[in-house]
C-alpha atoms as a PDB file:
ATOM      1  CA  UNK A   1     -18.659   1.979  39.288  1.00  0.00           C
ATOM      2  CA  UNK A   2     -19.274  -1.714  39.939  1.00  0.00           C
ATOM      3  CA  UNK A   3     -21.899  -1.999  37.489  1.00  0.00           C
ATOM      4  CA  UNK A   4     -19.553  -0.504  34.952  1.00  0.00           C
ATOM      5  CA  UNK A   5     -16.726  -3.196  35.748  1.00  0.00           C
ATOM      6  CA  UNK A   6     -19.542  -5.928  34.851  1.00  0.00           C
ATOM      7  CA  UNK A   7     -20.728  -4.041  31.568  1.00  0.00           C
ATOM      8  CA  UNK A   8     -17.231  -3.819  30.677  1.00  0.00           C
ATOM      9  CA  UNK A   9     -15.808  -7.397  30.887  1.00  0.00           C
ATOM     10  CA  UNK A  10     -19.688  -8.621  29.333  1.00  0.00           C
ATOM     11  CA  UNK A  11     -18.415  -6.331  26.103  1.00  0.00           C
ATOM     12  CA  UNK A  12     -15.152  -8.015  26.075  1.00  0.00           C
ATOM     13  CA  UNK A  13     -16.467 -11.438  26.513  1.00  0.00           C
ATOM     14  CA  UNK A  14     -19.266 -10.637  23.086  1.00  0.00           C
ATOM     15  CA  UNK A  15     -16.181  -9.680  21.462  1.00  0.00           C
ATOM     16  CA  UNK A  16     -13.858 -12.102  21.932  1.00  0.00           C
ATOM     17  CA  UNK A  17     -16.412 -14.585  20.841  1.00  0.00           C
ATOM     18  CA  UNK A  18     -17.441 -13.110  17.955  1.00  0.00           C
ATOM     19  CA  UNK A  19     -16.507 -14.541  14.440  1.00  0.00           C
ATOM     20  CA  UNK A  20     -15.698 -17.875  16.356  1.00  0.00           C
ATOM     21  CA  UNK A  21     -18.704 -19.791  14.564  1.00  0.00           C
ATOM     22  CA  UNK A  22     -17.646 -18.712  11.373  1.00  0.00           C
ATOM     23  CA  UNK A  23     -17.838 -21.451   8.933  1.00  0.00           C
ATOM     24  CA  UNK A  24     -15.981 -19.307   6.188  1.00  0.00           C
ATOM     25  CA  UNK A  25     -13.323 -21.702   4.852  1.00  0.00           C
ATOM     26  CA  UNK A  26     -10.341 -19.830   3.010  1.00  0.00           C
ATOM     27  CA  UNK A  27      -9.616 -21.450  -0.532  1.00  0.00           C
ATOM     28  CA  UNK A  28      -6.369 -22.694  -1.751  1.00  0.00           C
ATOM     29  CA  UNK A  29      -5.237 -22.190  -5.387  1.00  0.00           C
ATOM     30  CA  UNK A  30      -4.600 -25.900  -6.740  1.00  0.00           C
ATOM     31  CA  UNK A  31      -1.433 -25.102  -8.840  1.00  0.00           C
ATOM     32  CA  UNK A  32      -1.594 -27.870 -11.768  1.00  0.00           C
ATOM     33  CA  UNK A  33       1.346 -29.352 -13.714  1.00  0.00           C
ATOM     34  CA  UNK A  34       2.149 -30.869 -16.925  1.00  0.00           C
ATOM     35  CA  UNK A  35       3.849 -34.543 -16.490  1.00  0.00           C
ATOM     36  CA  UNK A  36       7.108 -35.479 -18.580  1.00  0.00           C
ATOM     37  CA  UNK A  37       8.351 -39.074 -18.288  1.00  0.00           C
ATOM     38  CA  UNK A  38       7.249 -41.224 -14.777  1.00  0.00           C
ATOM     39  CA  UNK A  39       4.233 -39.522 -12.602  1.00  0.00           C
ATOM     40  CA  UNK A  40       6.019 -37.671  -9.680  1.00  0.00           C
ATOM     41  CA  UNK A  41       4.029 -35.850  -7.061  1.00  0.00           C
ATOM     42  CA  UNK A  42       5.263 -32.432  -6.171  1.00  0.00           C
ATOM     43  CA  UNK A  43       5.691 -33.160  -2.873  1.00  0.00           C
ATOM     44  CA  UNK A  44       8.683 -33.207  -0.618  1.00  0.00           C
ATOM     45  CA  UNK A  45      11.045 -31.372  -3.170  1.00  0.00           C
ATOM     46  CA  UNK A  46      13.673 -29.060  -2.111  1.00  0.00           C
ATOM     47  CA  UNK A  47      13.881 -25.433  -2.935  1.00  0.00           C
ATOM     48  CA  UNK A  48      16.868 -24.440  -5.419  1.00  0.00           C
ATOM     49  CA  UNK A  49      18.718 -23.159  -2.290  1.00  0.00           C
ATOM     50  CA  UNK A  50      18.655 -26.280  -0.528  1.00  0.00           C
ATOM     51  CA  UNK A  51      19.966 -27.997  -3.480  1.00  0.00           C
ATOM     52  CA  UNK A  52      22.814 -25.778  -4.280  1.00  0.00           C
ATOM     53  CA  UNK A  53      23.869 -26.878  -0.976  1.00  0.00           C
ATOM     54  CA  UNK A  54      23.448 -29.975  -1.339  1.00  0.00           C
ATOM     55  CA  UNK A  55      25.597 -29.952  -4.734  1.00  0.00           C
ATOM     56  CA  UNK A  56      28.050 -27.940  -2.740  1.00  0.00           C
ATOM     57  CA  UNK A  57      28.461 -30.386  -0.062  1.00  0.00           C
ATOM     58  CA  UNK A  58      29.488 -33.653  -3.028  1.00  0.00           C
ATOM     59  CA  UNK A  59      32.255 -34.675  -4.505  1.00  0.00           C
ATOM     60  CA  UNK A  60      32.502 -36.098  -8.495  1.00  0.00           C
ATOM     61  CA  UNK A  61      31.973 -39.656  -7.557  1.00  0.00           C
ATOM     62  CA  UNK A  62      28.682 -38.918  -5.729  1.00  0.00           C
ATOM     63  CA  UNK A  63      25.266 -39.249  -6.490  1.00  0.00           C
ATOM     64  CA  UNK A  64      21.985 -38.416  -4.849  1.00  0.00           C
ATOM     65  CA  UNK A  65      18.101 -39.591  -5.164  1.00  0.00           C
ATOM     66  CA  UNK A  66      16.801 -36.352  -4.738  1.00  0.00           C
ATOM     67  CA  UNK A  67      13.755 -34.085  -6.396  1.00  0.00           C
ATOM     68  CA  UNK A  68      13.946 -30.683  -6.424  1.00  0.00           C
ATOM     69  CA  UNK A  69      11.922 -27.202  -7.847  1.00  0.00           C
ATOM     70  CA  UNK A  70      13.819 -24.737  -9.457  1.00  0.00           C
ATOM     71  CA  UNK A  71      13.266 -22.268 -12.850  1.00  0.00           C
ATOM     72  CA  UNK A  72      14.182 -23.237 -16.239  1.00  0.00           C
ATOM     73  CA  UNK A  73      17.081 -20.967 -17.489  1.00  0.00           C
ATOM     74  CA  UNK A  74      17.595 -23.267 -20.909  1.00  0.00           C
ATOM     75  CA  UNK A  75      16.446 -25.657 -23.066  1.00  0.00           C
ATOM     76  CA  UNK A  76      17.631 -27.306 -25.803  1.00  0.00           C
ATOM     77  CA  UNK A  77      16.471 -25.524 -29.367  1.00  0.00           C
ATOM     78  CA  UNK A  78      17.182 -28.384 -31.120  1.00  0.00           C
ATOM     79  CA  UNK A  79      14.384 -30.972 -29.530  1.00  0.00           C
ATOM     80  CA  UNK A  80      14.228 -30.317 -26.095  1.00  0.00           C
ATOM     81  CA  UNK A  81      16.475 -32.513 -24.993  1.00  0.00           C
ATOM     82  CA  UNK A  82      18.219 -31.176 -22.084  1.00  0.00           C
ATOM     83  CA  UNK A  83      17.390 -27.839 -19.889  1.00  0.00           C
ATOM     84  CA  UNK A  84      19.625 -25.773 -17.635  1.00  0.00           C
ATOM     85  CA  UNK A  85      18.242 -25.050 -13.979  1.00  0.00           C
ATOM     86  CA  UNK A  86      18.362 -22.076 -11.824  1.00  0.00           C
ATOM     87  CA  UNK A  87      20.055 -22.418  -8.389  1.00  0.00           C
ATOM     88  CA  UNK A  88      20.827 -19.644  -6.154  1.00  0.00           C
ATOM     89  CA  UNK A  89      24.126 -17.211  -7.031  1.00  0.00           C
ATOM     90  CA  UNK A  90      24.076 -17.380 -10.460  1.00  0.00           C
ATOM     91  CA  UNK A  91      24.548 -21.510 -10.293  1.00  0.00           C
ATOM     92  CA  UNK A  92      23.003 -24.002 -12.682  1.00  0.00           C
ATOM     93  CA  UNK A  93      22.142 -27.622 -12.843  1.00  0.00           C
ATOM     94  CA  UNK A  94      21.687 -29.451 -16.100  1.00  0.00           C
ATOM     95  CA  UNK A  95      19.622 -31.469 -16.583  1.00  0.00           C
ATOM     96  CA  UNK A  96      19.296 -34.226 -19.142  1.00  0.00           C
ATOM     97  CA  UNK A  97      16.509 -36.697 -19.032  1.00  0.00           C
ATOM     98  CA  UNK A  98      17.062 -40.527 -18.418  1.00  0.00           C
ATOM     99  CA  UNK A  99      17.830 -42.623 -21.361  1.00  0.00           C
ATOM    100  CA  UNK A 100      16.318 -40.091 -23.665  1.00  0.00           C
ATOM    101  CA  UNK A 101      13.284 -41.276 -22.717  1.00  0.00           C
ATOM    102  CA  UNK A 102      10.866 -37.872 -23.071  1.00  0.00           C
ATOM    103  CA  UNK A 103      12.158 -34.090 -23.828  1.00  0.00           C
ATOM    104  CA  UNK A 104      10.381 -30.767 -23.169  1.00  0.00           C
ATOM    105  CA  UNK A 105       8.504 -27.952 -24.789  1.00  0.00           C
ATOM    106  CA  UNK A 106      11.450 -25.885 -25.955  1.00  0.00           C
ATOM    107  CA  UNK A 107       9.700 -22.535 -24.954  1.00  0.00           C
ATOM    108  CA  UNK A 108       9.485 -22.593 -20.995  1.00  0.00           C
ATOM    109  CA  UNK A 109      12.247 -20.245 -20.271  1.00  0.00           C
ATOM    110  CA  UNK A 110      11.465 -18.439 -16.925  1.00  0.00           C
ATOM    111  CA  UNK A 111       8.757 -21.378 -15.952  1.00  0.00           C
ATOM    112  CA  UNK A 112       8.570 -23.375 -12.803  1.00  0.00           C
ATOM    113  CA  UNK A 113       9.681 -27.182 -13.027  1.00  0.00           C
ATOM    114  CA  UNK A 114       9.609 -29.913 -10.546  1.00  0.00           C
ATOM    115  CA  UNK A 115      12.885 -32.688 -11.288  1.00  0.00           C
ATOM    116  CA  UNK A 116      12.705 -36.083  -9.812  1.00  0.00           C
ATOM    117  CA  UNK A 117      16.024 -38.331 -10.155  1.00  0.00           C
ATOM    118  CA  UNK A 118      19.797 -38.720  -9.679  1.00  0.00           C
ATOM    119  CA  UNK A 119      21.682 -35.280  -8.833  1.00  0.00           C
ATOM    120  CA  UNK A 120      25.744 -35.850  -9.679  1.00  0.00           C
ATOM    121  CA  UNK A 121      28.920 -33.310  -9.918  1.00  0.00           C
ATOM    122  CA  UNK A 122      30.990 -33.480 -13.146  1.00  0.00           C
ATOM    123  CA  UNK A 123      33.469 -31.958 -14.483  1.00  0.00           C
ATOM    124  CA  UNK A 124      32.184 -31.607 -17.791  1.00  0.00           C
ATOM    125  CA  UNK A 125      34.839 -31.538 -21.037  1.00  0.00           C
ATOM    126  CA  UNK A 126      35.562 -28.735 -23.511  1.00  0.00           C
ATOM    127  CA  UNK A 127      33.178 -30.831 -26.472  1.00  0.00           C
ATOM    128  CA  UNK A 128      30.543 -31.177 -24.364  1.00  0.00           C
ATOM    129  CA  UNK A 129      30.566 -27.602 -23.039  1.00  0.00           C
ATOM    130  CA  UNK A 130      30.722 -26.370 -26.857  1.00  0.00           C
ATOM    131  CA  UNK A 131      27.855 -29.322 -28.098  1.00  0.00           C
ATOM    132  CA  UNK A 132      24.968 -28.039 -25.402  1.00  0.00           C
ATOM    133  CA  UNK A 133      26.263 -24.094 -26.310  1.00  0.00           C
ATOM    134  CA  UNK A 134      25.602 -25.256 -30.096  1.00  0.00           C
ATOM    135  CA  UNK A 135      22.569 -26.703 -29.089  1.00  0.00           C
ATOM    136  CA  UNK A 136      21.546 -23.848 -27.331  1.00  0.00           C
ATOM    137  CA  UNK A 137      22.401 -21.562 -30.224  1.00  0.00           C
ATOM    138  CA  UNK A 138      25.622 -20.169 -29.282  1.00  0.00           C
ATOM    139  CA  UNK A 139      27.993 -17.797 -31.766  1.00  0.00           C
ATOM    140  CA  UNK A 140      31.078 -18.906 -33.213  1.00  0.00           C
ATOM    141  CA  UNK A 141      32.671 -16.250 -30.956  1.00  0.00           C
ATOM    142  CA  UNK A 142      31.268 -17.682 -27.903  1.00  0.00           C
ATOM    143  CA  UNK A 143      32.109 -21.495 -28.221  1.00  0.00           C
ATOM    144  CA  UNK A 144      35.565 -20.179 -29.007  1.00  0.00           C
ATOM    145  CA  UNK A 145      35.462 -19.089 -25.379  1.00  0.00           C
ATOM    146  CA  UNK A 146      35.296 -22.820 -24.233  1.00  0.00           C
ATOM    147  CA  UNK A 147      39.008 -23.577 -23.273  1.00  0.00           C
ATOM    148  CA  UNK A 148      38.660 -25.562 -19.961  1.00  0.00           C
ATOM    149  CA  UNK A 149      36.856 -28.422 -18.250  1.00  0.00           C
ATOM    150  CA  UNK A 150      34.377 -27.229 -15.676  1.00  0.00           C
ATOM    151  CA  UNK A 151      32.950 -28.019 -12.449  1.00  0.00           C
ATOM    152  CA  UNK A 152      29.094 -28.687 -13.181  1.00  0.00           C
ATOM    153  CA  UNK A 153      26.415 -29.894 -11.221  1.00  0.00           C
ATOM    154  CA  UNK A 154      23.980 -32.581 -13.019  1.00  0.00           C
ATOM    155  CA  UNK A 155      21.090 -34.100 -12.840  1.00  0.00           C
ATOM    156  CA  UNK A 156      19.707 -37.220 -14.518  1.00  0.00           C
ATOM    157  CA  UNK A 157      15.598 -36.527 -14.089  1.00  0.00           C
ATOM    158  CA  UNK A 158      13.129 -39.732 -14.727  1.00  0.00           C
ATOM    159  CA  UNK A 159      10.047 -37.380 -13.948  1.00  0.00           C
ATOM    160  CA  UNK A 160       9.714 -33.767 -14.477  1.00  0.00           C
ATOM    161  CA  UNK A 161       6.703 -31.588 -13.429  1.00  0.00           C
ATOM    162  CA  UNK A 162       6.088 -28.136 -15.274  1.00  0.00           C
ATOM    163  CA  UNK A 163       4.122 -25.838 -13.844  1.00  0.00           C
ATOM    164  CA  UNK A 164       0.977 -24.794 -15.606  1.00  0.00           C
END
């Protein structure tokens, strides 16, 4: 019986050591990007959950140095001048880019972006609410439908990342 007590734990030991000199390295997928306006890394960006909360959390007169990653809901059909965000609960941010200085591809509904820049609350006016819907390619019927000023959240980006 003693003998079998040794054979035993010298099996457990050869197992519990094997596979530990493996030099098998596991492979990350390098996800690339597409830069619009200043070079931003992707780094250190919150998910669109965190920043809902964070829009949740200001007030009109607030702004905040943030960068963020969220899906592209919009763009702007006319020259890709401005994009709507996906947040969580059926929230958006829009997002125009600072001092017109670069637009996007107008077909990236649905992709990934990475926005660096200055994230505000605004109650946006009835024109402006029916210019981006025009822009956007909104019915007649529709921008009728625009009656009130809105809460909104914003976002001025100086660096976008879209996801390859």
């Amino acid at each position: 019986m003693k003998g079998f007590n040794i054979l035993l734990v010298i099996f457990a030991m050869v197992l519990s050591c094997k596979g530990q000199n493996s030099t098998e390295q596991t492979k990350v997928e390098e996800v690339k990007f597409q830069s619009f306006g200043e070079k931003i890394e992707a780094t250190k960006a919150f998910d669109s959950k965190k920043m809902l909360a964070e829009y949740a959390s200001m007030n009109e007169t607030d702004t905040l140095k943030t960068k963020f990653t969220a899906t592209v809901k919009e763009v702007c059909k006319s020259k890709g001048c401005w994009m709507k965000l996906e947040l969580e609960n059926g929230e958006e941010a829009m997002v125009r880019f600072k001092d017109y200085g670069f637009f996007m591809p107008m077909d990236i509904e649905g992709k990934e972006v990475v926005v660096n820049g200055l994230a505000f609350v605004e109650a946006m006016s009835v024109d402006d609410q029916k210019h981006y819907a025009e822009d956007a390619g909104a019915s007649k019927e529709e921008l009728a439908k625009i009656t009130n000023a809105k809460r909104t959240y914003g976002f001025e980006a100086d660096g976008v990342l879209l996801v390859e």
